[in-house]
Protein backbone atom coordinates (compact mmCIF):
# COMPACT_ATOMS: atom_id res chain seq x y z
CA UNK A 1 39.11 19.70 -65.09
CA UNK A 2 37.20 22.45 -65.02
CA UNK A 3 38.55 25.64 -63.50
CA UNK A 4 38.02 26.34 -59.69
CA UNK A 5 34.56 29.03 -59.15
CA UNK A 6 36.11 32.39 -58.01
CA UNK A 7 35.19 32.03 -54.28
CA UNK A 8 31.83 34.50 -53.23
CA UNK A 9 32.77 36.96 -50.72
CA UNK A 10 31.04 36.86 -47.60
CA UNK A 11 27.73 38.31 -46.80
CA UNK A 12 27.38 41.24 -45.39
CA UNK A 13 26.71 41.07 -41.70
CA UNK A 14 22.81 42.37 -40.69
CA UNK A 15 22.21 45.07 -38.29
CA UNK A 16 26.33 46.04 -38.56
CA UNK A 17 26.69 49.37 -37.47
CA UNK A 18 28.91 51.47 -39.84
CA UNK A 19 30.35 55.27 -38.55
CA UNK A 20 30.16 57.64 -41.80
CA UNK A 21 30.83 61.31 -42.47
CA UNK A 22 27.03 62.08 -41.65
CA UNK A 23 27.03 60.39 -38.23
CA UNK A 24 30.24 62.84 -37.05
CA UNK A 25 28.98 65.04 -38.40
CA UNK A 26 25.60 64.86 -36.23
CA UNK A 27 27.29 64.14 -33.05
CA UNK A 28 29.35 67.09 -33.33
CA UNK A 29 26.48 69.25 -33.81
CA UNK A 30 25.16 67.91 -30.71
CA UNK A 31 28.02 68.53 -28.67
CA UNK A 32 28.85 71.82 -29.66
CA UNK A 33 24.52 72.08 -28.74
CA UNK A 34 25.40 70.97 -25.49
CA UNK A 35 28.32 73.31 -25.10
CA UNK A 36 26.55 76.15 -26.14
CA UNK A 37 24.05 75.56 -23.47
CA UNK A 38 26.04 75.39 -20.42
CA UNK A 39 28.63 78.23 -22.08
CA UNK A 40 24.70 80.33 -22.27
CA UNK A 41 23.70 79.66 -18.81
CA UNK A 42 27.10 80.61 -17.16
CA UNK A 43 27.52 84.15 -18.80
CA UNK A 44 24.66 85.09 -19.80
CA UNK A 45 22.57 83.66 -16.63
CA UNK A 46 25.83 84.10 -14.40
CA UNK A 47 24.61 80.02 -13.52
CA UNK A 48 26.86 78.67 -11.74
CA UNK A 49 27.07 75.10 -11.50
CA UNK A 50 26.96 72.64 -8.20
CA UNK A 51 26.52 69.28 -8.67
CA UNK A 52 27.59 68.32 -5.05
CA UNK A 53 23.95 69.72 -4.27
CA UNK A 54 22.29 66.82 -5.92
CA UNK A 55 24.08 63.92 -4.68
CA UNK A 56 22.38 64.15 -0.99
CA UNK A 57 18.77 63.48 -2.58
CA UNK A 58 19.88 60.13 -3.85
CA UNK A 59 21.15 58.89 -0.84
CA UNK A 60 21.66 59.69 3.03
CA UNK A 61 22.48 58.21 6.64
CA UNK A 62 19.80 57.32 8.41
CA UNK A 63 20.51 59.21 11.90
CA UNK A 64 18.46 56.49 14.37
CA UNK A 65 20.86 53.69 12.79
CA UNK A 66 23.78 55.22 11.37
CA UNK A 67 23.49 53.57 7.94
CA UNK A 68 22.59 54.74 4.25
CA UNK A 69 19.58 54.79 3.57
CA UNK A 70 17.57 56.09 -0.02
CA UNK A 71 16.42 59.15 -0.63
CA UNK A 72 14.07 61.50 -2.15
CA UNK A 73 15.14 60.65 -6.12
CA UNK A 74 15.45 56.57 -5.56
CA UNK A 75 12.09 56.84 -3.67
CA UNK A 76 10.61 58.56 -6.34
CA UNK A 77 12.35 56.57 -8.87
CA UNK A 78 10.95 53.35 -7.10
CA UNK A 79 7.07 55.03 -7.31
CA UNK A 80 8.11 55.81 -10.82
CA UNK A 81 9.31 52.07 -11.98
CA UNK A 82 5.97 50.69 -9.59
CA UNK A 83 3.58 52.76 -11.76
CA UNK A 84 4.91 51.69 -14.67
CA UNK A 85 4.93 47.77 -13.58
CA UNK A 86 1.18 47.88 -12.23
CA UNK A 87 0.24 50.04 -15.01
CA UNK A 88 0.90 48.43 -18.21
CA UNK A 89 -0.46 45.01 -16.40
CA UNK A 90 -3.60 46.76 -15.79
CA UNK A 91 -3.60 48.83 -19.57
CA UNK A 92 -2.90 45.00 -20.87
CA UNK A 93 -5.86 44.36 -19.14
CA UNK A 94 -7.86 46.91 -20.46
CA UNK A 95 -6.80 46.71 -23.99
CA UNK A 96 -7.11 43.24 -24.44
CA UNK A 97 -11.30 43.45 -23.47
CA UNK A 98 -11.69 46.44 -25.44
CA UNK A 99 -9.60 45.39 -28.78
CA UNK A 100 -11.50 42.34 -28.32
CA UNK A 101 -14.91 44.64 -28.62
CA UNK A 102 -13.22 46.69 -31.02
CA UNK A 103 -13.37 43.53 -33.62
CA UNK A 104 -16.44 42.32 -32.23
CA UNK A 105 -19.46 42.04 -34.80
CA UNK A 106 -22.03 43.23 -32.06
CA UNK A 107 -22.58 46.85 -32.39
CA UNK A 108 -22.80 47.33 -28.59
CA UNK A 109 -19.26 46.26 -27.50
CA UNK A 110 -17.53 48.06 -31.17
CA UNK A 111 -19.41 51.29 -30.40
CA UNK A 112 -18.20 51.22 -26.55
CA UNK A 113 -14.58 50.58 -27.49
CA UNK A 114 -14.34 52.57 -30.50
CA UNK A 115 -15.64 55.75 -27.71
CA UNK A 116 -13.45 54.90 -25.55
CA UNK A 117 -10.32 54.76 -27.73
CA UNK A 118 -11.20 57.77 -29.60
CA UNK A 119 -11.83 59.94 -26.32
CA UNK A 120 -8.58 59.26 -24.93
CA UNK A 121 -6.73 59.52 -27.95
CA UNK A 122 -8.23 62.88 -28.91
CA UNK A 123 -7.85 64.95 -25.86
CA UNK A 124 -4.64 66.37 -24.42
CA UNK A 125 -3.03 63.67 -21.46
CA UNK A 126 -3.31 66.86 -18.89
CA UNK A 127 -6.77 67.81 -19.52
CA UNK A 128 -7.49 63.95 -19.29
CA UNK A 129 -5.48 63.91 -16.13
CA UNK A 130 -7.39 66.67 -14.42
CA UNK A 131 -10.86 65.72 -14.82
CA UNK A 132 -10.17 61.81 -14.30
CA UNK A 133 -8.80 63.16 -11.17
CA UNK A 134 -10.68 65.98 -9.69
CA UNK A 135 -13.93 65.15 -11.38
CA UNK A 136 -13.80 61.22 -11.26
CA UNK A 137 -11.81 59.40 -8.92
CA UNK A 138 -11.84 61.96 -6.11
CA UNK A 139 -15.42 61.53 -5.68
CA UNK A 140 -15.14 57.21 -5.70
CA UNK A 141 -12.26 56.56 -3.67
CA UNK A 142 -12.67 58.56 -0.41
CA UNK A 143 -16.10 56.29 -0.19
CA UNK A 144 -14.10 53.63 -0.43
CA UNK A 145 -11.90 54.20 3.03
CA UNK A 146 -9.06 52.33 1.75
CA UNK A 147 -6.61 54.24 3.95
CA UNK A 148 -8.93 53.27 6.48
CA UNK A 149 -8.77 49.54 5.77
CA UNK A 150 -4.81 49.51 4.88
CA UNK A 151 -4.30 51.31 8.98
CA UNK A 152 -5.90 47.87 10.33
CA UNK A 153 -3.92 45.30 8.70
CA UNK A 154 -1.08 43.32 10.27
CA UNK A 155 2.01 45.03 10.33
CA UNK A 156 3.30 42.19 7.98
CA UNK A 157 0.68 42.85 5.10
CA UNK A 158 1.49 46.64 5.15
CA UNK A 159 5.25 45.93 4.70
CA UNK A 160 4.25 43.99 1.43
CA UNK A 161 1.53 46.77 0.45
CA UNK A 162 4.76 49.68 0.87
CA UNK A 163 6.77 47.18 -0.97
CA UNK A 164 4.44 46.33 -4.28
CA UNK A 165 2.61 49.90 -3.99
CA UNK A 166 4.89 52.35 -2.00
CA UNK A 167 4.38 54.27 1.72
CA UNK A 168 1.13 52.96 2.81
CA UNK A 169 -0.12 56.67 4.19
CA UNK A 170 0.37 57.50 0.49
CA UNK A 171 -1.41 54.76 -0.97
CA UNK A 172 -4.62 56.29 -2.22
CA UNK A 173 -2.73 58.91 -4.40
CA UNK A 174 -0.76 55.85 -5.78
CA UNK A 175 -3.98 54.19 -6.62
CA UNK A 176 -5.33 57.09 -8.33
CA UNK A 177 -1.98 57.86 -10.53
CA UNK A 178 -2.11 54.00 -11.57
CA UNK A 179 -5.75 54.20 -12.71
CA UNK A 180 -5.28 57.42 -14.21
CA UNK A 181 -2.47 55.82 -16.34
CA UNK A 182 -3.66 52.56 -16.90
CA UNK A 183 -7.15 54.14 -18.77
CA UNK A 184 -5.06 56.56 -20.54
CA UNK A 185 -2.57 53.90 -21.71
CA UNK A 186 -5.38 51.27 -22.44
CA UNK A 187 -6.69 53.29 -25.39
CA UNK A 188 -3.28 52.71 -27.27
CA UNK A 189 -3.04 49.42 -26.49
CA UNK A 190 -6.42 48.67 -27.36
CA UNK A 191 -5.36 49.68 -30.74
CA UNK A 192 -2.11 46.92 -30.35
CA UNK A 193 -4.43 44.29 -29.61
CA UNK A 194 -7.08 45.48 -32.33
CA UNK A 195 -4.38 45.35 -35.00
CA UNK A 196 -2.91 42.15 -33.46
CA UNK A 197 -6.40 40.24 -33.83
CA UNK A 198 -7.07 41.37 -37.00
CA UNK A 199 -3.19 40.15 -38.20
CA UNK A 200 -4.59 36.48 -37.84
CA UNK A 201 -5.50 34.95 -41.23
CA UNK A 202 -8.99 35.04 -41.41
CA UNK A 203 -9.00 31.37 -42.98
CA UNK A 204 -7.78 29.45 -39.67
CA UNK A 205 -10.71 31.31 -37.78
CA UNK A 206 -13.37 30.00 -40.26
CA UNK A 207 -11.73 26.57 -39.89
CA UNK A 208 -11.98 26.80 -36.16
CA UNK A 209 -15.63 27.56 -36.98
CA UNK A 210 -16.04 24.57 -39.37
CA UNK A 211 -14.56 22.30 -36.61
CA UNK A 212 -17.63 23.26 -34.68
CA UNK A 213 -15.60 25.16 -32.07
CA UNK A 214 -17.33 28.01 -29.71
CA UNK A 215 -16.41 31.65 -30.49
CA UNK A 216 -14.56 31.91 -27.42
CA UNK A 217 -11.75 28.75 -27.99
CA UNK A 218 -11.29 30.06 -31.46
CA UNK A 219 -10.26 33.12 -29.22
CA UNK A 220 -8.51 31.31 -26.42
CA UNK A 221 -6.98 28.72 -29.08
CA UNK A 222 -6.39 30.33 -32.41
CA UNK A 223 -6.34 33.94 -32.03
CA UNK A 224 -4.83 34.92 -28.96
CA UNK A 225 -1.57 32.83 -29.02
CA UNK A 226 -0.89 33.88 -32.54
CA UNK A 227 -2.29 38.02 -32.15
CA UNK A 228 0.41 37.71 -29.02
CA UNK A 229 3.49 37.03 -30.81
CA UNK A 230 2.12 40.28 -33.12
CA UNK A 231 1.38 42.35 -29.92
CA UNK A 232 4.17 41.30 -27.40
CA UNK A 233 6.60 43.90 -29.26
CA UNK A 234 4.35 47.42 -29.42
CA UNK A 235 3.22 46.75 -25.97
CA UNK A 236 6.98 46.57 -24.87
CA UNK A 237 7.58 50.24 -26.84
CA UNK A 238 4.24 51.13 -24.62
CA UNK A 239 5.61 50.53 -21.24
CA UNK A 240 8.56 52.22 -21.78
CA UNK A 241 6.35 55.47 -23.03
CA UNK A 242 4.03 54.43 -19.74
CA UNK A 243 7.50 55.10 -17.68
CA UNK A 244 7.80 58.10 -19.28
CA UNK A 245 3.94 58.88 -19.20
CA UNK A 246 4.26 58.29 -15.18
CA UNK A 247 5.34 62.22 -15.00
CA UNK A 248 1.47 63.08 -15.84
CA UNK A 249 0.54 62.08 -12.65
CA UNK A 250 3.23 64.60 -10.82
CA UNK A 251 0.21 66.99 -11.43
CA UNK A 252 -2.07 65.57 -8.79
CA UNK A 253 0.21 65.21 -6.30
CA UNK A 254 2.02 61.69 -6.52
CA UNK A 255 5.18 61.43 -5.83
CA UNK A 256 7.21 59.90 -8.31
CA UNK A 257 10.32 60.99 -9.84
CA UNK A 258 9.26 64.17 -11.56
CA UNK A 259 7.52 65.28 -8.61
CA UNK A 260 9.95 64.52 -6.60
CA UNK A 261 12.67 66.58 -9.27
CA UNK A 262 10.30 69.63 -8.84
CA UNK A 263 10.75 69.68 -4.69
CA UNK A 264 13.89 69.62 -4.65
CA UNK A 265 14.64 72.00 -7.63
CA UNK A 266 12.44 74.53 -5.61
CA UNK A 267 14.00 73.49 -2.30
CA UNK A 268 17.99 73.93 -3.42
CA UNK A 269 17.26 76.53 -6.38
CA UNK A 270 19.54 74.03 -8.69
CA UNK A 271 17.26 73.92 -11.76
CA UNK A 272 19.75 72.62 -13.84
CA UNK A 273 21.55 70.03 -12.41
CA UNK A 274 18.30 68.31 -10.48
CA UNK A 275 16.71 68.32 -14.09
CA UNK A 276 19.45 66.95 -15.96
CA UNK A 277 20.09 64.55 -13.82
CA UNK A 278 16.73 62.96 -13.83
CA UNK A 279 16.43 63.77 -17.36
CA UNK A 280 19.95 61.46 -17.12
CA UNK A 281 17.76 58.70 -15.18
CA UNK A 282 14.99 58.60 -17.42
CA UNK A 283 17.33 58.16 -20.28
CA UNK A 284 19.32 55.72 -18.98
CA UNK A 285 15.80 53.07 -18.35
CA UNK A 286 13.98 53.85 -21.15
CA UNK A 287 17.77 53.25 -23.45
CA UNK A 288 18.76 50.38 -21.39
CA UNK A 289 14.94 48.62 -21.65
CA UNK A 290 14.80 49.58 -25.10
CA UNK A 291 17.97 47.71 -25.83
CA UNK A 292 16.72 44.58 -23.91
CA UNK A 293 13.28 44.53 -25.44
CA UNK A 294 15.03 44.78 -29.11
CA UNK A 295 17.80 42.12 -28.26
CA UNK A 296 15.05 39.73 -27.03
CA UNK A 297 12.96 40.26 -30.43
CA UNK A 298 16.06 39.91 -33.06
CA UNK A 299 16.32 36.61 -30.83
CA UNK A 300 12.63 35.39 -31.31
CA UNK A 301 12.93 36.11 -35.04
CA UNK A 302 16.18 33.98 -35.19
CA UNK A 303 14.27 31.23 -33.39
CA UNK A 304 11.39 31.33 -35.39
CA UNK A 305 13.39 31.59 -38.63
């Protein structure tokens, strides 16, 4: 009989997470950062710190019924999370038409979308903020009256318009932040859905022309579904910059959570703890989605492995 194989040790478990030397090391540094900072502000600044000062923005009693109701920071956090939503479903919009034209062969629709991606990518996001505003969309939406048309809908229809798109009286700044973001943001994920297009093997889109099919169902058939599996994961990383993005827009007057941050900084004189603590909030989303969105792809590989 021949002898028994020495038995393999196990494999080493992916994505373990080990603690070394290096990684105390770092942390420490960053808390004695953090320590030095608030040790700075108190005897140097003579800051003294109040957090009870904050806690009344979150959340108050509504004095005609006696119970709690939100306030200032979860309203702006709501106009925050809204502009995100809205916004990278209009971007997605945007970027799938132009990194469609960006891979078209007609020189019309490339040389459109190749402007368009290069402007917004090669200007700073507050210069582009101003002039889409001031220069662009305040001279197109006041024609339009929407706040006109909002004030005579059914009571009904404006409780689901303050829902989806916040305070109804507030709606036209809303719809200006959104568009604002959504162009700005469509230039990058143009660039996703360019690079997801051009991931499809060119070989199954000549075969979908040898099979006689249109130039549109090889689109619809072969290279969308496939270019989405290859797009699905940049454009999650692009909302969560877009929630981040949404502070642009605190510029021009919408009140989101930023905005909102800067009131009541200026209204309490607490610069520290109202920043940190939305700095806190907009930690904890962008973290927590990132964690999701990551969780959900290491499960997609797994299924499609």
């Amino acid at each position: 009989m021949s002898p028994e194989a020495p038995a393999r040790p196990p494999p080493p478990r992916r994505n373990s997470i080990s603690f070394s030397w290096l990684d105390g090391l770092l942390l420490a540094l960053v808390l004695g950062a953090f320590g030095y900072f608030v040790w700075r502000t108190q005897t140097v600044l003579h800051y003294k710190w109040d957090w009870s000062t904050v806690w009344p923005w979150i959340i108050r009693i509504d004095p005609r019924t006696g119970g709690w109701v939100p306030n200032a920071i979860l309203l702006g956090l709501a106009t925050t999370l809204r502009l995100a939503v809205w916004g990278i479903m209009l971007a997605a919009v945007i970027g799938a038409v132009m990194g469609w034209a960006r891979t078209s062969q007609r020189l019309l629709p490339r040389l459109i979308s190749t402007s368009y991606v290069m402007l917004i990518r090669n200007i700073p996001p507050i210069v582009f903020v101003f002039v889409f505003v001031f220069f662009i969309t305040s001279q197109i939406l006041p024609s339009l009256g929407i706040a006109d048309h909002v004030t005579r809908l059914s009571p009904e229809v404006q409780w689901w318009l303050s829902v989806l798109f916040g305070p109804t009286n507030r709606i036209e700044n809303f719809i200006v932040g959104l568009i604002c973001l959504s162009v700005f943001t469509g230039a990058y994920v143009t660039e996703i859905v360019r690079a997801g297009i051009e991931s499809v093997p060119r070989a199954q889109i000549e075969a979908g022309n040898s099979l006689g099919l249109t130039p549109f169902q090889v689109l619809r058939d072969i290279v969308f579904p496939q270019a989405l599996r290859n797009v699905l994961p940049p454009l999650s990383n692009q909302f969560i910059q877009m929630i981040k993005d949404s502070s642009l827009v605190s510029l021009v007057s919408v009140q989101e959570l930023t905005f909102v941050a800067q009131d009541i900084q200026i209204s309490t004189q607490r610069v520290f703890e109202v920043l940190l603590f939305v700095g806190l909030i907009y930690f904890l989303i962008c973290w927590s989605l990132s964690a999701l969105f990551g969780k959900l792809e290491r499960d997609a590989i797994r299924v499609r492995g």
